[in-house]
Protein backbone atom coordinates (compact mmCIF):
# COMPACT_ATOMS: atom_id res chain seq x y z
CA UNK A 1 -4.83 -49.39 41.62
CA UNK A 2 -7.58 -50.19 44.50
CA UNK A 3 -6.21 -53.71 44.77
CA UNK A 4 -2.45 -52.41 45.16
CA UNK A 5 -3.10 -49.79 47.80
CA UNK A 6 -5.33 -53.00 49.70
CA UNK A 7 -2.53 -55.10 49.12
CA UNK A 8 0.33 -52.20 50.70
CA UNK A 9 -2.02 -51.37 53.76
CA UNK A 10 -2.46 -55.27 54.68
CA UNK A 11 1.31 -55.76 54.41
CA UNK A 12 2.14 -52.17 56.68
CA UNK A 13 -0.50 -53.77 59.27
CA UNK A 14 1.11 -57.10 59.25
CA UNK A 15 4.63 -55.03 59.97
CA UNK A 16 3.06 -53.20 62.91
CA UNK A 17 1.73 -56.63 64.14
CA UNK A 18 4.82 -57.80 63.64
CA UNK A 19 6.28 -55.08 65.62
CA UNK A 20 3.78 -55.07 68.49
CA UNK A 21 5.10 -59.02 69.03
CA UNK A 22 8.53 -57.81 69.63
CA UNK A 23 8.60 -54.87 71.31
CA UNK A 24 6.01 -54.89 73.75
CA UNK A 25 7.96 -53.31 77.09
CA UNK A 26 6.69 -49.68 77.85
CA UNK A 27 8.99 -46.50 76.81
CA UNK A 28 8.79 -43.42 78.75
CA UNK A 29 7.85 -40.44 76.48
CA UNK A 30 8.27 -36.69 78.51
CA UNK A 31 5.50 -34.19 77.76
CA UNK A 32 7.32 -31.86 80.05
CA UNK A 33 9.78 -32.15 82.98
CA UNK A 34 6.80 -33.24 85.03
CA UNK A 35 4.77 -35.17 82.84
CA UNK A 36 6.14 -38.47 81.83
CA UNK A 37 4.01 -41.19 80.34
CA UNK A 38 4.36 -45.29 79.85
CA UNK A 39 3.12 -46.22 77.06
CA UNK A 40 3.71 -49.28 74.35
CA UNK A 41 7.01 -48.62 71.62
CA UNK A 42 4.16 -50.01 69.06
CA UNK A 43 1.98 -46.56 70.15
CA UNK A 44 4.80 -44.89 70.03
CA UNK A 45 5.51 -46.10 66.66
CA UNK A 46 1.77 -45.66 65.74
CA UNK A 47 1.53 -41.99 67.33
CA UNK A 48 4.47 -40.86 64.91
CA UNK A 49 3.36 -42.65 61.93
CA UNK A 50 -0.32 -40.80 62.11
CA UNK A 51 1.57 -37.69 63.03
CA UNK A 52 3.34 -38.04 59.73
CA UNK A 53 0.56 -38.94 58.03
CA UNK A 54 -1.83 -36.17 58.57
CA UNK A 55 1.00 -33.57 58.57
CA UNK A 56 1.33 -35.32 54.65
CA UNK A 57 -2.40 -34.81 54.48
CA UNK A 58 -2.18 -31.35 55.21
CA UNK A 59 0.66 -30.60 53.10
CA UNK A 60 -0.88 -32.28 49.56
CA UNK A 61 -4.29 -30.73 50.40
CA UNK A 62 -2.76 -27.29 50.49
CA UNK A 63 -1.00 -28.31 47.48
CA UNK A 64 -4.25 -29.38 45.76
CA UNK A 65 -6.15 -26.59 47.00
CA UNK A 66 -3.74 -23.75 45.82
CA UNK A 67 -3.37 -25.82 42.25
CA UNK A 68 -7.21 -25.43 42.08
CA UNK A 69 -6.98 -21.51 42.85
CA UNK A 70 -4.32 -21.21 40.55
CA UNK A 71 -6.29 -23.02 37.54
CA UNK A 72 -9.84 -21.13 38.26
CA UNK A 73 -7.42 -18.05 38.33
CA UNK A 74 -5.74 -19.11 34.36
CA UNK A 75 -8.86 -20.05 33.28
CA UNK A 76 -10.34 -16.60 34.43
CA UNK A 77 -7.30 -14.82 32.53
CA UNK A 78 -7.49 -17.12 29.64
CA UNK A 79 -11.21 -16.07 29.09
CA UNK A 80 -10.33 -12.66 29.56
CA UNK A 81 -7.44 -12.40 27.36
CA UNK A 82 -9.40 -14.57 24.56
CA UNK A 83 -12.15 -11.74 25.06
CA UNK A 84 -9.52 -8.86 24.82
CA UNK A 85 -8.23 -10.48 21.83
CA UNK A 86 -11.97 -10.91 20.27
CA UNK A 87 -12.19 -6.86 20.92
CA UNK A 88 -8.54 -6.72 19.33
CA UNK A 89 -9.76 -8.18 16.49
CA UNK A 90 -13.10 -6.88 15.78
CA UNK A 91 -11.24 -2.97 16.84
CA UNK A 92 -8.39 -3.68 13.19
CA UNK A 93 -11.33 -5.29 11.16
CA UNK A 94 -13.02 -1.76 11.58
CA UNK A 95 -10.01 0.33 11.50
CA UNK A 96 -9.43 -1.43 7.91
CA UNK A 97 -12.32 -1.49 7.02
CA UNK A 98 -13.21 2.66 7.89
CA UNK A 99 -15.28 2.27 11.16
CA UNK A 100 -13.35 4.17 13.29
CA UNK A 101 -16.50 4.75 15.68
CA UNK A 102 -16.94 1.02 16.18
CA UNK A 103 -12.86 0.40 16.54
CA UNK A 104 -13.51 2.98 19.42
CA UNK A 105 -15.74 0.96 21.40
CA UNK A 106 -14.32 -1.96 20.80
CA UNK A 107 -10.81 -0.48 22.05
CA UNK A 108 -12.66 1.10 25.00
CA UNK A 109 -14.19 -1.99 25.86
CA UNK A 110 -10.67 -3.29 26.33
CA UNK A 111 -9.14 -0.74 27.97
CA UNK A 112 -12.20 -1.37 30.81
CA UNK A 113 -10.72 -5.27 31.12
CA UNK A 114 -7.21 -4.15 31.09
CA UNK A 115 -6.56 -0.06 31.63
CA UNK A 116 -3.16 -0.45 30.34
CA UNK A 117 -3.00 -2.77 27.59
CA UNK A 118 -0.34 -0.84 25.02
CA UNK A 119 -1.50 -1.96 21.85
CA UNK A 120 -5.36 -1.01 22.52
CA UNK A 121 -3.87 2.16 24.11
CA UNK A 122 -1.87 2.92 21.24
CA UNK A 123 -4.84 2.28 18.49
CA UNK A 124 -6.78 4.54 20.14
CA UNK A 125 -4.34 7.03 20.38
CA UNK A 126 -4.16 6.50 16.43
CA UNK A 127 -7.58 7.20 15.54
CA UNK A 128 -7.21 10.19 17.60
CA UNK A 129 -4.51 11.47 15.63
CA UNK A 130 -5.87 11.00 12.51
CA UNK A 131 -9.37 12.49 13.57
CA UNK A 132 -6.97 15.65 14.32
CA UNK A 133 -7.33 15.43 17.79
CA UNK A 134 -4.00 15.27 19.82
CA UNK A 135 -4.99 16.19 22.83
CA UNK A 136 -6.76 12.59 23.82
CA UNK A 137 -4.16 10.97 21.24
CA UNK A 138 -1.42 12.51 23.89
CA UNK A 139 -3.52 11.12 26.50
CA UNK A 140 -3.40 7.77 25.37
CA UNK A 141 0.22 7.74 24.36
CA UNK A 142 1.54 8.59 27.53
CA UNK A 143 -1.15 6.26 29.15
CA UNK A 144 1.02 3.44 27.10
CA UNK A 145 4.22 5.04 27.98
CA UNK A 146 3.51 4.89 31.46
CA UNK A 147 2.53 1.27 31.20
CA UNK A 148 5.48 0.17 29.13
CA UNK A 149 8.61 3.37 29.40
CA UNK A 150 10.57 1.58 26.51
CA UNK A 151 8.21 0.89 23.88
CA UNK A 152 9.45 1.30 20.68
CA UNK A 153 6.04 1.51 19.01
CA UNK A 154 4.94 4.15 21.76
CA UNK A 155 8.13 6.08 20.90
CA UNK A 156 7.87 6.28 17.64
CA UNK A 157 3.90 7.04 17.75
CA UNK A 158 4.91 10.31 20.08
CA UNK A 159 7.40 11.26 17.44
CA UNK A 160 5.00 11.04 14.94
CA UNK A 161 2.20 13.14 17.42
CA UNK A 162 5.06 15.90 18.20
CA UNK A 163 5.85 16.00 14.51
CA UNK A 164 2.27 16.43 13.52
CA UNK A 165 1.95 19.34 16.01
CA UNK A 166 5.14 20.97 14.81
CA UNK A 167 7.06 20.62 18.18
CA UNK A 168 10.10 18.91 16.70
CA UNK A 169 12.18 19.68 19.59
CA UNK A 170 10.16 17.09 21.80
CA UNK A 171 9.88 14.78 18.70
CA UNK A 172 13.41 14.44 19.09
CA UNK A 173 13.57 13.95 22.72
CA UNK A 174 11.52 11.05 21.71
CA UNK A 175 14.08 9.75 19.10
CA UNK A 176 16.53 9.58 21.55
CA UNK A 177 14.78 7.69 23.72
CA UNK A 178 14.89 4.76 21.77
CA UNK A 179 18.46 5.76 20.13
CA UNK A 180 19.34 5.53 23.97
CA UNK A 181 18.82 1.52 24.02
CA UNK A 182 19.02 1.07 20.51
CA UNK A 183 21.57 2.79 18.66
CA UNK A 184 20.67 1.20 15.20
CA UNK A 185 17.05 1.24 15.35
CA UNK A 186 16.62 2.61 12.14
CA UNK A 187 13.02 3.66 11.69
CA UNK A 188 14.16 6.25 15.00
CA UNK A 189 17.18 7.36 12.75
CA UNK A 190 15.26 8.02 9.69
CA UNK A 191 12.71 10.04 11.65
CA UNK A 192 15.31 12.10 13.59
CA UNK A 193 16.74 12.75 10.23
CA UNK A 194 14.02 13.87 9.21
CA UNK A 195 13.42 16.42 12.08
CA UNK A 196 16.83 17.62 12.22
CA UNK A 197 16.15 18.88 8.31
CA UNK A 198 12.98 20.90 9.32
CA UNK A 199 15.05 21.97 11.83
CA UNK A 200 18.20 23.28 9.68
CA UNK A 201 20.54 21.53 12.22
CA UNK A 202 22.94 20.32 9.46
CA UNK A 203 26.12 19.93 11.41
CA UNK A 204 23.52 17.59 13.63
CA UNK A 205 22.95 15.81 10.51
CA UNK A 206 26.30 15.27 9.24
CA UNK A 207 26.94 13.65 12.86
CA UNK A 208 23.50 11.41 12.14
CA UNK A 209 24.57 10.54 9.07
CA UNK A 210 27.75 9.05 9.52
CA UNK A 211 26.25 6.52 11.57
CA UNK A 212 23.30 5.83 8.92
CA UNK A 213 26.56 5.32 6.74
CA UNK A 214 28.30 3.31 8.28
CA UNK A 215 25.39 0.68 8.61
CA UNK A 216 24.43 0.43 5.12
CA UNK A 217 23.72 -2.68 4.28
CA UNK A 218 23.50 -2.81 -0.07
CA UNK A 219 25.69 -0.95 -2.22
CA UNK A 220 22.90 1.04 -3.66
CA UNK A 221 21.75 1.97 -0.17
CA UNK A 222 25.34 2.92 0.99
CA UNK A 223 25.44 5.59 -2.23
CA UNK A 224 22.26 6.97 -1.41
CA UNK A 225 23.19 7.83 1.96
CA UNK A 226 26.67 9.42 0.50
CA UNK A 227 24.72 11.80 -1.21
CA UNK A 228 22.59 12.62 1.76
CA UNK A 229 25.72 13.25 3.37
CA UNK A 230 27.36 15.44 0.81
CA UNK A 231 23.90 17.06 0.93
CA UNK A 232 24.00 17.63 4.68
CA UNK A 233 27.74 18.75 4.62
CA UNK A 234 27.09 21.71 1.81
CA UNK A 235 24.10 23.05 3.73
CA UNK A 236 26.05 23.32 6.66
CA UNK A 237 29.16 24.92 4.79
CA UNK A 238 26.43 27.42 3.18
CA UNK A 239 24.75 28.23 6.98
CA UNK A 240 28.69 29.06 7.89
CA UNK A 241 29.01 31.33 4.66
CA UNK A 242 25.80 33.10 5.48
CA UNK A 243 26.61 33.06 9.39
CA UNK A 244 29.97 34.77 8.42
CA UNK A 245 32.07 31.96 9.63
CA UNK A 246 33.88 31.94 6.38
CA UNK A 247 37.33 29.24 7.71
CA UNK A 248 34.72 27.01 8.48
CA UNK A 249 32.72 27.30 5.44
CA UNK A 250 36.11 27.40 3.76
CA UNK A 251 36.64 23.52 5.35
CA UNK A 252 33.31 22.35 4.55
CA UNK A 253 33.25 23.11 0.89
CA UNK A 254 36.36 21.64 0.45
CA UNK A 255 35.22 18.51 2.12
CA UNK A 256 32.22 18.35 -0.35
CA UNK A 257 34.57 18.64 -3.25
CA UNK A 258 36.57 16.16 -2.45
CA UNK A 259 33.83 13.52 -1.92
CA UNK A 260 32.46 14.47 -4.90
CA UNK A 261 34.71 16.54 -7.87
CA UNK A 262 31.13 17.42 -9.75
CA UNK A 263 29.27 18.88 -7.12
CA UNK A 264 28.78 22.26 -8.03
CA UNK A 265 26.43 24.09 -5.64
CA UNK A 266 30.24 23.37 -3.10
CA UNK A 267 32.38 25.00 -6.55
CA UNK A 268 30.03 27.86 -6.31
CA UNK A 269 30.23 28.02 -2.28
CA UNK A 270 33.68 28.13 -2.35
CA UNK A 271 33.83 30.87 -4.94
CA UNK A 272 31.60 33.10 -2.35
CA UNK A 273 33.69 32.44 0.23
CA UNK A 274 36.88 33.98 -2.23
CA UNK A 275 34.42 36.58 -2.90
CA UNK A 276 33.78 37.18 0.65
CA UNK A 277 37.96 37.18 1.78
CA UNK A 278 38.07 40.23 -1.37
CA UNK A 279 39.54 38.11 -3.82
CA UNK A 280 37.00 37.93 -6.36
CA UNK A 281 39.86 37.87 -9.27
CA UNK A 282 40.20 34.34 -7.74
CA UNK A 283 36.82 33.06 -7.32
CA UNK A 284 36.63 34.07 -11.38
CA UNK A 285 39.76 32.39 -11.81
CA UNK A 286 38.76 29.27 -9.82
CA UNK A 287 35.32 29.41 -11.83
CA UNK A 288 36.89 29.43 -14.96
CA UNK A 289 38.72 26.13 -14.48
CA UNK A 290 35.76 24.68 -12.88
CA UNK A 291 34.17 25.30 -16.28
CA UNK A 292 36.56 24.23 -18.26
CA UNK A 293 36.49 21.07 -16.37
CA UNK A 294 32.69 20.47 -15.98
CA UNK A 295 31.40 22.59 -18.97
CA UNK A 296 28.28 23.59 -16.26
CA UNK A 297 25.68 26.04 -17.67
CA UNK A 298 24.91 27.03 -14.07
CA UNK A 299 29.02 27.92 -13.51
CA UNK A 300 29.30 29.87 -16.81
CA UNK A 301 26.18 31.75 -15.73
CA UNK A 302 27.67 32.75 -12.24
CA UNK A 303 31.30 33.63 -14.18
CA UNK A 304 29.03 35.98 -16.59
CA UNK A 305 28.09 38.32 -13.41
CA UNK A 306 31.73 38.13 -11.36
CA UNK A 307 33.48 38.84 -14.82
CA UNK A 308 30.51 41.66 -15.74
CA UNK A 309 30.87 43.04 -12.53
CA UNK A 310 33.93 43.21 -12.47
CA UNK A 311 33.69 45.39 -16.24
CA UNK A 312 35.84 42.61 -18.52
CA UNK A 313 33.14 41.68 -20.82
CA UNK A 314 35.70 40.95 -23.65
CA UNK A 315 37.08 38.07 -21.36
CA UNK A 316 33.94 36.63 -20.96
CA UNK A 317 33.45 37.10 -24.74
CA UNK A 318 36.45 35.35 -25.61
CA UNK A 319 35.27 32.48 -23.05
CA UNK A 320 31.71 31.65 -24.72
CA UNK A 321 34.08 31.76 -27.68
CA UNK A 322 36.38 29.38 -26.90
CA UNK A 323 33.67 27.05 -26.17
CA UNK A 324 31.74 27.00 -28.63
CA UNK A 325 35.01 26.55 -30.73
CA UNK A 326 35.60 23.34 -28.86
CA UNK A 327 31.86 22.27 -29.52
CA UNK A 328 30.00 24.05 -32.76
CA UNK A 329 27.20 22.64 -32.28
CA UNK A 330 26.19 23.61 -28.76
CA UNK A 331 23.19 25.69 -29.46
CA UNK A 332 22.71 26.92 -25.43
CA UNK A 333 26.33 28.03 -25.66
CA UNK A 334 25.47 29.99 -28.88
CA UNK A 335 22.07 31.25 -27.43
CA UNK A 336 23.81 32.09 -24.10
CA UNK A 337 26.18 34.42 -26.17
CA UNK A 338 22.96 35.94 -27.87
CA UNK A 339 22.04 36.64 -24.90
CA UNK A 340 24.85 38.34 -23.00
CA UNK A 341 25.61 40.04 -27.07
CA UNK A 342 21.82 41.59 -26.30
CA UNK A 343 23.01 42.61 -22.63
CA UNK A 344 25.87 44.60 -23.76
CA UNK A 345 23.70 46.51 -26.16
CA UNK A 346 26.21 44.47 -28.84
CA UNK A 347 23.33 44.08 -31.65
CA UNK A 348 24.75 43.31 -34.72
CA UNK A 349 26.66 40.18 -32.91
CA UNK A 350 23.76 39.58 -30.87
CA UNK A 351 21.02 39.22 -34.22
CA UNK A 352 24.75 37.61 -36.04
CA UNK A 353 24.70 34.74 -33.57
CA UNK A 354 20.98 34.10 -33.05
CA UNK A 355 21.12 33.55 -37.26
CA UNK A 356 23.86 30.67 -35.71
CA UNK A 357 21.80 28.77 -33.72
CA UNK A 358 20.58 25.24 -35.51
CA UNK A 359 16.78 24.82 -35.34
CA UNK A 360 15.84 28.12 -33.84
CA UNK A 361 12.47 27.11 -33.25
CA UNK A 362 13.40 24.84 -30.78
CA UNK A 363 14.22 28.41 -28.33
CA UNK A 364 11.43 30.72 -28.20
CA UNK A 365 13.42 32.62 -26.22
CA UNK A 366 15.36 33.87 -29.60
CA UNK A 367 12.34 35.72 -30.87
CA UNK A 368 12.22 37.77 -27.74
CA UNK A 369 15.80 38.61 -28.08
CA UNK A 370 15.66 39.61 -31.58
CA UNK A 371 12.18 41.32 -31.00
CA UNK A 372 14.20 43.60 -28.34
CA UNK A 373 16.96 44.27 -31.20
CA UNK A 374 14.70 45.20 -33.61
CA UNK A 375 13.10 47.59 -31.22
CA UNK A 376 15.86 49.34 -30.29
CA UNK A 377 16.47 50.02 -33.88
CA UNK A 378 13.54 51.21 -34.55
CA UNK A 379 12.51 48.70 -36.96
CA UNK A 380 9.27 48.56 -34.94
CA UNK A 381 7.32 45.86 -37.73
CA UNK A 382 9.92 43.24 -37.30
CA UNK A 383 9.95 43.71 -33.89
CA UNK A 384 6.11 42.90 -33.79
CA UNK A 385 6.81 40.49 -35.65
CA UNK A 386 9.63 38.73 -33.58
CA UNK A 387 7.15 39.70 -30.60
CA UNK A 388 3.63 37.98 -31.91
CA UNK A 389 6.02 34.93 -32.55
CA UNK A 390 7.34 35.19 -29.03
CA UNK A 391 3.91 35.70 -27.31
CA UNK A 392 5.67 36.27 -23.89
CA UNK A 393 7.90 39.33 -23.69
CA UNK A 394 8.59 38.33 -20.18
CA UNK A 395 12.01 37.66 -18.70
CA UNK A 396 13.71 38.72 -21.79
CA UNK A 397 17.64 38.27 -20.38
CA UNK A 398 16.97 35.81 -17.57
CA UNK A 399 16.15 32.16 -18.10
CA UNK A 400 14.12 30.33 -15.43
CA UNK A 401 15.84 27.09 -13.48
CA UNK A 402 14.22 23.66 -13.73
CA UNK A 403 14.73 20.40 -11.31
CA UNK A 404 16.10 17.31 -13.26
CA UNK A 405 14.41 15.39 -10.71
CA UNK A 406 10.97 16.78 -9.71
CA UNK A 407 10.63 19.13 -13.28
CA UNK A 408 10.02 22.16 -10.29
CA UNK A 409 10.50 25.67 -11.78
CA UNK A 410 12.46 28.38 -10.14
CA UNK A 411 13.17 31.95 -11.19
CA UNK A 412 16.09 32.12 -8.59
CA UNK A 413 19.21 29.05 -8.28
CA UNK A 414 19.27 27.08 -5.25
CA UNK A 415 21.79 24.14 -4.20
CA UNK A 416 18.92 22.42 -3.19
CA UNK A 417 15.70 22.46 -4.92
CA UNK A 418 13.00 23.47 -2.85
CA UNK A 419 10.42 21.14 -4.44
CA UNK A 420 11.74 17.74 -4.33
CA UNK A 421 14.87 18.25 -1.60
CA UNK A 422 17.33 16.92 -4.48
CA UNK A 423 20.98 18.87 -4.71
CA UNK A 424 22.84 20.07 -7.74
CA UNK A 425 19.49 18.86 -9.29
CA UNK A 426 18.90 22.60 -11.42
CA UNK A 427 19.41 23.36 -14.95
CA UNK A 428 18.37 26.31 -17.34
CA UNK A 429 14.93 25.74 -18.79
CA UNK A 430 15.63 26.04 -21.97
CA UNK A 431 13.24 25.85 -24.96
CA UNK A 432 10.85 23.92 -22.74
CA UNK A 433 13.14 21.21 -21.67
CA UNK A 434 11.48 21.06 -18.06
CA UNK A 435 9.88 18.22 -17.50
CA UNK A 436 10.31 14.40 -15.93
């Protein structure tokens, strides 16, 4: 490389040499109006070639020089962020392995290299919240939120916070933050779900859930979140009932039953809101066919208090009848008669058709009945009797409700079992048949 730069410089003086030979009259060059100079075209030639030159010099040393700055500089950052990553590190490997204290320091020590790194910002704010306290978790969030406004982790950690401190109103403002550039973002969607059902906001819900609908991906997922929605639309058509805004609960029960013929907390709903126009001859007439069609327990027990209330025992009589016609061997349906036999004060038919029932040990509930018959005939030993067997004279004529899906117990119905948040989940616990 020496030899070729030698070899280029020989050759450019042998040029100006060769130059100086043929050009050597003066040129004028003007420094000013007054001041004029003679001088050789080879200077001349010389003068501007230096001039360019050095100007070169100039601009490949700055070039150099801010190069150098700028590598000093990356290598500064690189050793930096290769020690903030070292504190990253050693700040999970304590987290996981249940060091909070130390995953403090070490997250401390990199918020002193870099005050707004996000992730240390929002690790810290973690161990805050799940030492219990939010006030320096808030700190930190909004630390991170200030650094970085559209953070999806930082959003979704702030739900979480405003959740944990029962201020669901903000936890939603939150939500929609990232809803607001990110319609789909799903974990935001499930957690304003979630909010909005703490919240009761079901017609919010129904909106919500449309969307979650429309997006779901499997088959299996896509029924799930129809049931969620039926769900969502039969708590809001209950709030109207219970509001007084019976047209609209009118609509929204309706809705329900036609997404899903079997749902019959909505069957029930719409019967109230019959009951509630003054036309409870309808809402028993409505019942009855809903019974007839879906043979539900939980219907036939509702029809047993319109029809009792309404003083036509006989016709609910000739109902339990009629069923157990169509199916002998339906042992609840018999038991059920016992029962409402007992309630009427109709003992020889009530003690006639707990002698019906198949496997009577299989319903404790029997012995209490007959114990009661015996006892209001006086025929006090077999009513002991009946009574020792029983060992629980409680809730003689009312039969507790059981979840299919979380086995909770429940003395009073619900659409919507309290335990587990499953609909048209209860049944009659019946001979112990509550359980998973």
């Amino acid at each position: 490389m020496g030899k070729v730069i030698t070899l280029i410089f020989i050759v450019f003086l042998g040029i100006i040499a060769y130059l100086a030979l043929l050009n050597r009259e003066p040129v004028s060059l003007s420094i000013t109006q007054d001041v004029v100079y003679e001088i050789p075209k080879i200077a001349l030639i010389l003068i501007s070639v230096t001039a360019g030159a050095f100007l070169m010099l100039v601009v490949y040393t700055m070039r150099d020089t801010k190069r150098l700055i700028g590598n000093i500089q990356t290598q500064k950052m690189q050793k930096r962020k290769e020690k903030i990553q070292n504190l990253y590190a050693r700040a999970l490997n304590a987290l996981h392995s249940g060091r909070p204290d130390v995953a403090v320091n070490a997250l401390k020590d990199i918020l002193s290299e870099d005050p707004g790194n996000v992730q240390a910002l929002l690790r810290l704010g973690e161990v805050h919240m799940d030492a219990g306290d939010y006030k320096k978790a808030m700190d930190c969030l909004k630390r991170a939120l200030s650094s970085d406004p559209e953070n999806t982790e930082t959003l979704l950690s702030l739900v979480r916070i405003k959740e944990m401190t029962k201020a669901y109103e903000e936890a939603i403002a939150y939500a929609d933050d990232i809803l607001e550039s990110d319609p789909k973002n799903i974990a935001a969607l499930y957690k304003k779900r979630k909010l909005l059902e703490k919240l009761g906001r079901w017609d919010d819900l129904v909106y919500l859930q449309k969307g979650l609908l429309r997006n779901a991906g499997s088959e299996e997922e896509r029924q799930k979140e129809q049931s969620l929605q039926i769900g969502y639309k039969y708590e809001s058509g209950r709030e109207s009932l219970e509001s007084g805004d019976i047209e609209k609960a009118k609509k929204t029960f309706r809705a329900v039953i036609k997404l899903k013929k079997d749902f019959i907390p909505a069957h029930l709903g719409y019967a109230e809101v019959m009951i509630q126009e003054g036309n409870t001859e309808d809402a028993i007439n409505y019942l009855e066919r809903v019974y007839t069609e879906r043979k539900s327990m939980i219907v036939l027990a509702r029809l047993e208090d319109l029809i009792l209330g309404v003083g036509e025992p006989m016709r609910l009589i000739n109902l339990y009848k009629k069923s157990i016609a169509e199916n002998p061997s339906d042992n609840v349906l018999k038991f059920f008669l016992a029962k409402l036999y007992y309630r009427l004060e109709m003992l020889d038919d009530a003690l006639e058709m707990t002698g019906a029932i198949e496997n009577p040990s299989a319903f404790p509930e029997i012995t209490k009945i007959r114990g009661g018959i015996f006892m209001k005939r006086g025929q006090f030993e077999k009513a002991s009797g009946e009574f020792r067997s029983a060992l629980n004279m409680r809730m003689t004529l009312k039969i507790p409700y059981c979840c299919a899906n979380c086995a909770y117990i429940s003395d009073d119905w619900s659409g919507r079992c309290p335990s587990c948040g499953e609909w048209d989940s209860f049944f009659f616990n019946i001979h112990g048949a509550c359980k998973l």
